[in-house]
N, C-alpha and C. Protein backbone atom coordinates (compact mmCIF):
# COMPACT_ATOMS: atom_id res chain seq x y z
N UNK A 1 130.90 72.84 115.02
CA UNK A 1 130.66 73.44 113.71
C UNK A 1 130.80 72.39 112.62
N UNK A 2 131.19 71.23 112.92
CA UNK A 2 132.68 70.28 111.38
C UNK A 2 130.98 69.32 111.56
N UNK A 3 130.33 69.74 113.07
CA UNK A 3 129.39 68.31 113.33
C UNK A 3 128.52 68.66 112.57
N UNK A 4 127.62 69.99 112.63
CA UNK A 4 126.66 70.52 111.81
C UNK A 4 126.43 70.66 110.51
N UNK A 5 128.33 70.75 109.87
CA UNK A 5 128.03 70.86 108.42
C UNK A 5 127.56 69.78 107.73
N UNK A 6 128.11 68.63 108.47
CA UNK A 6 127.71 67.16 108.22
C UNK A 6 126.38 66.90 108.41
N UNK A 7 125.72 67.69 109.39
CA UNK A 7 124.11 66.90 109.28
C UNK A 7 123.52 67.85 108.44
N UNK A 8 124.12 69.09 107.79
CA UNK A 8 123.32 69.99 106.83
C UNK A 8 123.38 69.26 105.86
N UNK A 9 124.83 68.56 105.27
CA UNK A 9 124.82 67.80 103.89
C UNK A 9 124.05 66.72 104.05
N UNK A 10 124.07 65.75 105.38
CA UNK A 10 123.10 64.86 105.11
C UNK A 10 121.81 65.29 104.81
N UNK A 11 120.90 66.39 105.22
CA UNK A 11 119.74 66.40 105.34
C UNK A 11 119.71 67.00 103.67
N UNK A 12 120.13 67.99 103.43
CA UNK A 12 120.43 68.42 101.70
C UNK A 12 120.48 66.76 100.66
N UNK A 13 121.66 66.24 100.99
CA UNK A 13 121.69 64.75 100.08
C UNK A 13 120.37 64.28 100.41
N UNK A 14 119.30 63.74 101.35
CA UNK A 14 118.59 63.38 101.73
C UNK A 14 117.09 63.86 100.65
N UNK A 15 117.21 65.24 101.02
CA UNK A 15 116.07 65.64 99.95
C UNK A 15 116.02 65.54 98.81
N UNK A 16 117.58 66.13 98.29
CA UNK A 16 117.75 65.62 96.75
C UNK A 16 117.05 64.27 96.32
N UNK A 17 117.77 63.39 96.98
CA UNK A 17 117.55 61.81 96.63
C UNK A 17 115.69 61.51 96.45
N UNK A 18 115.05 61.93 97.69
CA UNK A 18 113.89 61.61 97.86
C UNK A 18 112.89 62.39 97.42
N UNK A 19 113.19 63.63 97.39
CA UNK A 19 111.94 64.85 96.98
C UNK A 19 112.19 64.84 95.79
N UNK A 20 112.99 64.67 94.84
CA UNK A 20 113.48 64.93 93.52
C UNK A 20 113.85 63.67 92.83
N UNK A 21 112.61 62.66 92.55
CA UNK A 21 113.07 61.03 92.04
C UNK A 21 112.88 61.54 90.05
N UNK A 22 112.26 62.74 90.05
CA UNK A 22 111.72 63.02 88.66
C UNK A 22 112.66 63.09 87.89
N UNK A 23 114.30 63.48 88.32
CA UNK A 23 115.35 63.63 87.85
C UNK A 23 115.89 62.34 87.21
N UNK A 24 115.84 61.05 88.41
CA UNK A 24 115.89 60.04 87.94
C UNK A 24 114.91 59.12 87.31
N UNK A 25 114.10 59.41 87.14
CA UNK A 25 113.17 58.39 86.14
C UNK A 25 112.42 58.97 85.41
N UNK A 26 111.70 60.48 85.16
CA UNK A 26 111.42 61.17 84.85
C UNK A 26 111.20 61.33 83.13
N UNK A 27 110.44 61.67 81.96
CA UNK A 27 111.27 61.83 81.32
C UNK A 27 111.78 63.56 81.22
N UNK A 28 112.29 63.51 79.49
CA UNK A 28 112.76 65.14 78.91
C UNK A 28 112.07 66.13 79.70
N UNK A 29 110.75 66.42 78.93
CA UNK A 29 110.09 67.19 79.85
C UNK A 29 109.70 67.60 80.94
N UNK A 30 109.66 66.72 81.92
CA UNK A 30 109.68 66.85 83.42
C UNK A 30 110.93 67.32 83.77
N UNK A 31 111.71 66.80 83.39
CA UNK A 31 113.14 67.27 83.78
C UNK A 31 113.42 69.15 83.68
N UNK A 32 113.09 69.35 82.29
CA UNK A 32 112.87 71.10 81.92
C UNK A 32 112.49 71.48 82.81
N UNK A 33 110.73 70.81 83.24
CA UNK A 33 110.14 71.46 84.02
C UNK A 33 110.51 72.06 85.39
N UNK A 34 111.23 70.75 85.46
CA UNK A 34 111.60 70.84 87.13
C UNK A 34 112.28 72.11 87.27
N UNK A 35 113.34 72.22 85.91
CA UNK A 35 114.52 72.98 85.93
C UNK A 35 113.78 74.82 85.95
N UNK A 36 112.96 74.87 85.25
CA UNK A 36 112.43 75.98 84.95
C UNK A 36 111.49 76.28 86.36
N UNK A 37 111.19 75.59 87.25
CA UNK A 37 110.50 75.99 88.21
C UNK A 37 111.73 76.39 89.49
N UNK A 38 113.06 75.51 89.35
CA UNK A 38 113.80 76.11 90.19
C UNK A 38 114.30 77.08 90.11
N UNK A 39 114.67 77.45 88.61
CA UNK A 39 115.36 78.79 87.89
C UNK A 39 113.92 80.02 88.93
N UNK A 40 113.30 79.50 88.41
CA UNK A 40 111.99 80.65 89.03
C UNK A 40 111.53 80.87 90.49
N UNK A 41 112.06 79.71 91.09
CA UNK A 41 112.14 79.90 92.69
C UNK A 41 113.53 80.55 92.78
N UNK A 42 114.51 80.45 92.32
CA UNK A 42 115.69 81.31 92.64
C UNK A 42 115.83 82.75 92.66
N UNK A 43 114.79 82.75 91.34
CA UNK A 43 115.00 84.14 90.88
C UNK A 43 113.67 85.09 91.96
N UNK A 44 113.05 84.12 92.52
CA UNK A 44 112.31 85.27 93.27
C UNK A 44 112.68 85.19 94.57
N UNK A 45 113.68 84.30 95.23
CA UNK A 45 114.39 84.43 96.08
C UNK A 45 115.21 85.27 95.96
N UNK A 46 116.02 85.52 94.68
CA UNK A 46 117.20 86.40 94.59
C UNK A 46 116.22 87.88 95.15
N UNK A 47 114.80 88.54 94.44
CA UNK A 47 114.55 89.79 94.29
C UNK A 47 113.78 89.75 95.74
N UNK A 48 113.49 88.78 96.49
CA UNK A 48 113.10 88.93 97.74
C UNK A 48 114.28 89.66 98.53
N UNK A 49 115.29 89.78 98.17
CA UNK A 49 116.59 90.20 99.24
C UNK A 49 116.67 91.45 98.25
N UNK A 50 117.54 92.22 98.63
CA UNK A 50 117.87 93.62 97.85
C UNK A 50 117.27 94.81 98.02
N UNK A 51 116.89 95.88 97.56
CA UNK A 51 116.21 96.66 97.68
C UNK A 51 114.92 96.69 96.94
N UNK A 52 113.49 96.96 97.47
CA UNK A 52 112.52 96.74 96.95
C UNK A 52 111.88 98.55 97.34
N UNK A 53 110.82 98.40 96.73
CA UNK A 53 110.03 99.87 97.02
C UNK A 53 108.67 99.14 97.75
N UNK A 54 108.06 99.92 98.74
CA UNK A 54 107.19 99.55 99.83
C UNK A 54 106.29 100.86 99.81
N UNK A 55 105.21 100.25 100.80
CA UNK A 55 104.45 101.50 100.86
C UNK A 55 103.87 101.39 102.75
N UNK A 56 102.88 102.29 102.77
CA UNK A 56 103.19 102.72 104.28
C UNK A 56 101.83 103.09 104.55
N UNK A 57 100.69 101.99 104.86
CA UNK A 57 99.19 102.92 105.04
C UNK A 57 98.80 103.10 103.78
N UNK A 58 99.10 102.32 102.83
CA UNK A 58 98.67 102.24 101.14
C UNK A 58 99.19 103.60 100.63
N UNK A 59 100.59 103.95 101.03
CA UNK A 59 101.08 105.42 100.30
C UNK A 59 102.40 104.81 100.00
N UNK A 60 102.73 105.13 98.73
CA UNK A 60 104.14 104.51 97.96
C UNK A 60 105.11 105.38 98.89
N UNK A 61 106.02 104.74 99.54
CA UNK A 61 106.84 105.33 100.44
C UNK A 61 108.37 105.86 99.72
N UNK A 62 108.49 106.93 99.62
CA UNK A 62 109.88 107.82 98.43
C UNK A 62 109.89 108.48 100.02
N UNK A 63 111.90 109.08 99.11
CA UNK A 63 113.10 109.44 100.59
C UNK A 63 112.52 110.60 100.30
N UNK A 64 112.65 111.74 101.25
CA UNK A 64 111.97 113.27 101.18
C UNK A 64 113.41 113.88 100.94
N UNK A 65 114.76 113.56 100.76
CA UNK A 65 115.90 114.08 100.58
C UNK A 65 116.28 113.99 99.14
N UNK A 66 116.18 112.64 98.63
CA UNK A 66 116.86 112.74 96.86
C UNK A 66 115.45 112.09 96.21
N UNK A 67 114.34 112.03 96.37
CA UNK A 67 113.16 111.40 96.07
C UNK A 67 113.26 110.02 95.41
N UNK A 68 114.59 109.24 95.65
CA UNK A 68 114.43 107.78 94.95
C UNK A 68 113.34 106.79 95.79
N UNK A 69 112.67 106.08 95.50
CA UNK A 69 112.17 104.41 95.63
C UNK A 69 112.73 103.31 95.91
N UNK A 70 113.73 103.51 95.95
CA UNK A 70 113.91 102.11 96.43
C UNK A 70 115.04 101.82 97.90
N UNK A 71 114.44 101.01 98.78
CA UNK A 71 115.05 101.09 99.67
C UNK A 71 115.58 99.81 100.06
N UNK A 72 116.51 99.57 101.37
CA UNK A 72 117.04 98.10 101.72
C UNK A 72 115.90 98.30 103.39
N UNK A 73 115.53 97.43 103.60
CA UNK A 73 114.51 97.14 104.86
C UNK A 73 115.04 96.55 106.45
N UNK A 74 114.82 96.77 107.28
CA UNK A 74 115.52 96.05 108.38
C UNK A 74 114.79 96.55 109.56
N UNK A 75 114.69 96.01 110.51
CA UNK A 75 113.98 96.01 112.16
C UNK A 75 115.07 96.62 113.12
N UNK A 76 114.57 97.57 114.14
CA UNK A 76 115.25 97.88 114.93
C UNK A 76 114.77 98.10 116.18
N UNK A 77 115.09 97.66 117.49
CA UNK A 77 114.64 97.98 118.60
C UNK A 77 113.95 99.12 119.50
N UNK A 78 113.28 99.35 119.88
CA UNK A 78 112.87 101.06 120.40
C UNK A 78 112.82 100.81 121.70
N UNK A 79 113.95 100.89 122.05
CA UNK A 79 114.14 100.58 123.55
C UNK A 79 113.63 101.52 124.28
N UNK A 80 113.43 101.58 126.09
CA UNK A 80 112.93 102.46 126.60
C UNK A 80 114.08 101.94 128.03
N UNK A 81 114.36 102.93 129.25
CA UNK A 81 115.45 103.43 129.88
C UNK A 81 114.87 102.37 130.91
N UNK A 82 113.45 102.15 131.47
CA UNK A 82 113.01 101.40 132.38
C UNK A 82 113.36 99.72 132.09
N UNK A 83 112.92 98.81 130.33
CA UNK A 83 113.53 97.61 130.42
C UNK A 83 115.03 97.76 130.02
N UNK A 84 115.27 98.78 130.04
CA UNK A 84 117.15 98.37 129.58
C UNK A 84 117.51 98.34 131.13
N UNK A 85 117.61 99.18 132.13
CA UNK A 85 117.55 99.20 133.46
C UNK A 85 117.11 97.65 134.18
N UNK A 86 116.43 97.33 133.44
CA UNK A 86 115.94 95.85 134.11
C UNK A 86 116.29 94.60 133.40
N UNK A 87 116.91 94.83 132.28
CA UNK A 87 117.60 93.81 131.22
C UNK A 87 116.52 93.07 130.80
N UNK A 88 115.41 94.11 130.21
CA UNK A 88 114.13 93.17 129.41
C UNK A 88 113.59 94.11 128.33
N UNK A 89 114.87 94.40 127.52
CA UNK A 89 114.86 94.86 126.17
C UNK A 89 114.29 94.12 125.70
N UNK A 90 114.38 92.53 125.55
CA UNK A 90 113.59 92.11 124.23
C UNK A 90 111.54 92.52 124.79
N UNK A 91 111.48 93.18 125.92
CA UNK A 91 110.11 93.53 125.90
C UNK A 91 109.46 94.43 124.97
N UNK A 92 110.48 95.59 124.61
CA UNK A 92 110.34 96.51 123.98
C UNK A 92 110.15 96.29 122.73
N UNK A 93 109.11 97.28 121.88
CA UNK A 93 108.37 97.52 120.74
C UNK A 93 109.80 97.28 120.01
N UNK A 94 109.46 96.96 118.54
CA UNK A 94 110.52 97.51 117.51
C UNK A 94 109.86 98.17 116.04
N UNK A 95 110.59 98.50 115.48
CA UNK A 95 109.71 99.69 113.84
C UNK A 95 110.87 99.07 112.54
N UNK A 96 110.56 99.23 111.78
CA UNK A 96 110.69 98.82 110.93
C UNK A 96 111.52 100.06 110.32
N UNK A 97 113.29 99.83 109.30
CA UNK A 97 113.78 100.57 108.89
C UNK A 97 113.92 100.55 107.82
N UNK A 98 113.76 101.97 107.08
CA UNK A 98 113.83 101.48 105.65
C UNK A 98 115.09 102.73 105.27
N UNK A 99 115.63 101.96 104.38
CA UNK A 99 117.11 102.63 104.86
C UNK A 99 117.28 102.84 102.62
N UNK A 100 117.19 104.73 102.27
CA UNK A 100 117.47 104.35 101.07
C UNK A 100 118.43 103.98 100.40
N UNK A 101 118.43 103.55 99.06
CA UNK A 101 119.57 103.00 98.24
C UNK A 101 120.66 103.83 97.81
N UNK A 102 119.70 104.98 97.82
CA UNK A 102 120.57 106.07 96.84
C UNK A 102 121.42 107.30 97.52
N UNK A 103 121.23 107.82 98.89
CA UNK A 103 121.66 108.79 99.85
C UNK A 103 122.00 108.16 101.02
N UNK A 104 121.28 107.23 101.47
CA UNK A 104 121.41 106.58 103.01
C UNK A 104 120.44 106.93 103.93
N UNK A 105 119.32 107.87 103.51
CA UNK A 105 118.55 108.35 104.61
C UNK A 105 117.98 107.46 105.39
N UNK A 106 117.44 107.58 106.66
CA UNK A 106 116.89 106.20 107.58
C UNK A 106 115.62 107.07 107.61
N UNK A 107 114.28 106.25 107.16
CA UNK A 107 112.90 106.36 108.09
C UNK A 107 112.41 105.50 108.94
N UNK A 108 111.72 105.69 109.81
CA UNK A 108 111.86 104.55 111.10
C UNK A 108 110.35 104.87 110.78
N UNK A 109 109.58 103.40 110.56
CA UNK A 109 108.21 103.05 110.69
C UNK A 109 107.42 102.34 111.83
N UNK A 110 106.82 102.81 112.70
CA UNK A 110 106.00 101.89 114.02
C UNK A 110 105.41 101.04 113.93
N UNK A 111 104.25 101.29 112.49
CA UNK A 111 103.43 99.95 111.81
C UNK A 111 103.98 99.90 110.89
N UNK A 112 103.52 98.13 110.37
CA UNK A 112 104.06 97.42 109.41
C UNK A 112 104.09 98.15 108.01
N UNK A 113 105.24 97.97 107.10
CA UNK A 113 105.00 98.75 105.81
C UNK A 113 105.33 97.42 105.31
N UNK A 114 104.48 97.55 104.14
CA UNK A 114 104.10 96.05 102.80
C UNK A 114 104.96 96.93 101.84
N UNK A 115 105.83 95.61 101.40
CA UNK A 115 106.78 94.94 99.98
C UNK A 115 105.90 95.58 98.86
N UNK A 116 106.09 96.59 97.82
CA UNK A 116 105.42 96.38 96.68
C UNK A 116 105.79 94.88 95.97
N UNK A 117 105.48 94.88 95.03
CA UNK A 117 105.84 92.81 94.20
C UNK A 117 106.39 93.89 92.85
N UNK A 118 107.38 93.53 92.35
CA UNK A 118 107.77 93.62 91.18
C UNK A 118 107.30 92.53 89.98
N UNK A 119 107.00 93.52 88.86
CA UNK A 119 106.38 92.83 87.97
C UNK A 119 106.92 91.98 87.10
């Protein structure tokens, strides 16, 4: 574990130094720039995680219990009795869970449901 953290910081120090020379020689403005493009990769990293609203077959997907939008997303296995019996679960299908924010209800999807994009 003590070995890995060490080659994470090297490879992190590594990029800094080399992918990012604009910092050091750069001028004012590039510098902003840089700054304002990471602020903006963060921030759509941050709203990539959390709860988002999705849809399902191009239908805005709402809980049928408290009718909120917005849900947290996650994959789950759909195992069947024949590969668990044979220890070749990872053969088996999995669906997609969308689990709401506001009650907890679980809907279990077979095909893929698409991220709406927040504006």
């Amino acid at each position: 574990m003590m070995q890995e953290t060490g080659i994470l910081a090297r490879i992190l120090l590594w990029e800094c130094y080399y992918r990012l020379p604009v910092i050091s020689y750069g001028g004012e403005g590039k510098v902003s720039e840089l700054f304002n493009r990471v602020k903006k990769g963060v921030r759509a990293m941050k709203d990539s995680f959390g709860p988002c609203t999705y849809r399902a077959s191009g239908i805005q997907v709402v809980c049928p219990h408290c009718r909120n939008e917005e849900f947290e997303a996650g994959e789950a296995q759909l195992n069947t009795a024949t590969a668990t019996f044979l220890n070749l679960d990872w053969l088996n299908k999995s669906a997609t869970v969308l689990i709401c924010t506001h009650c907890g209800y679980i809907q279990w999807f077979g095909k893929t449901v698409e991220k709406v994009q927040r504006s």
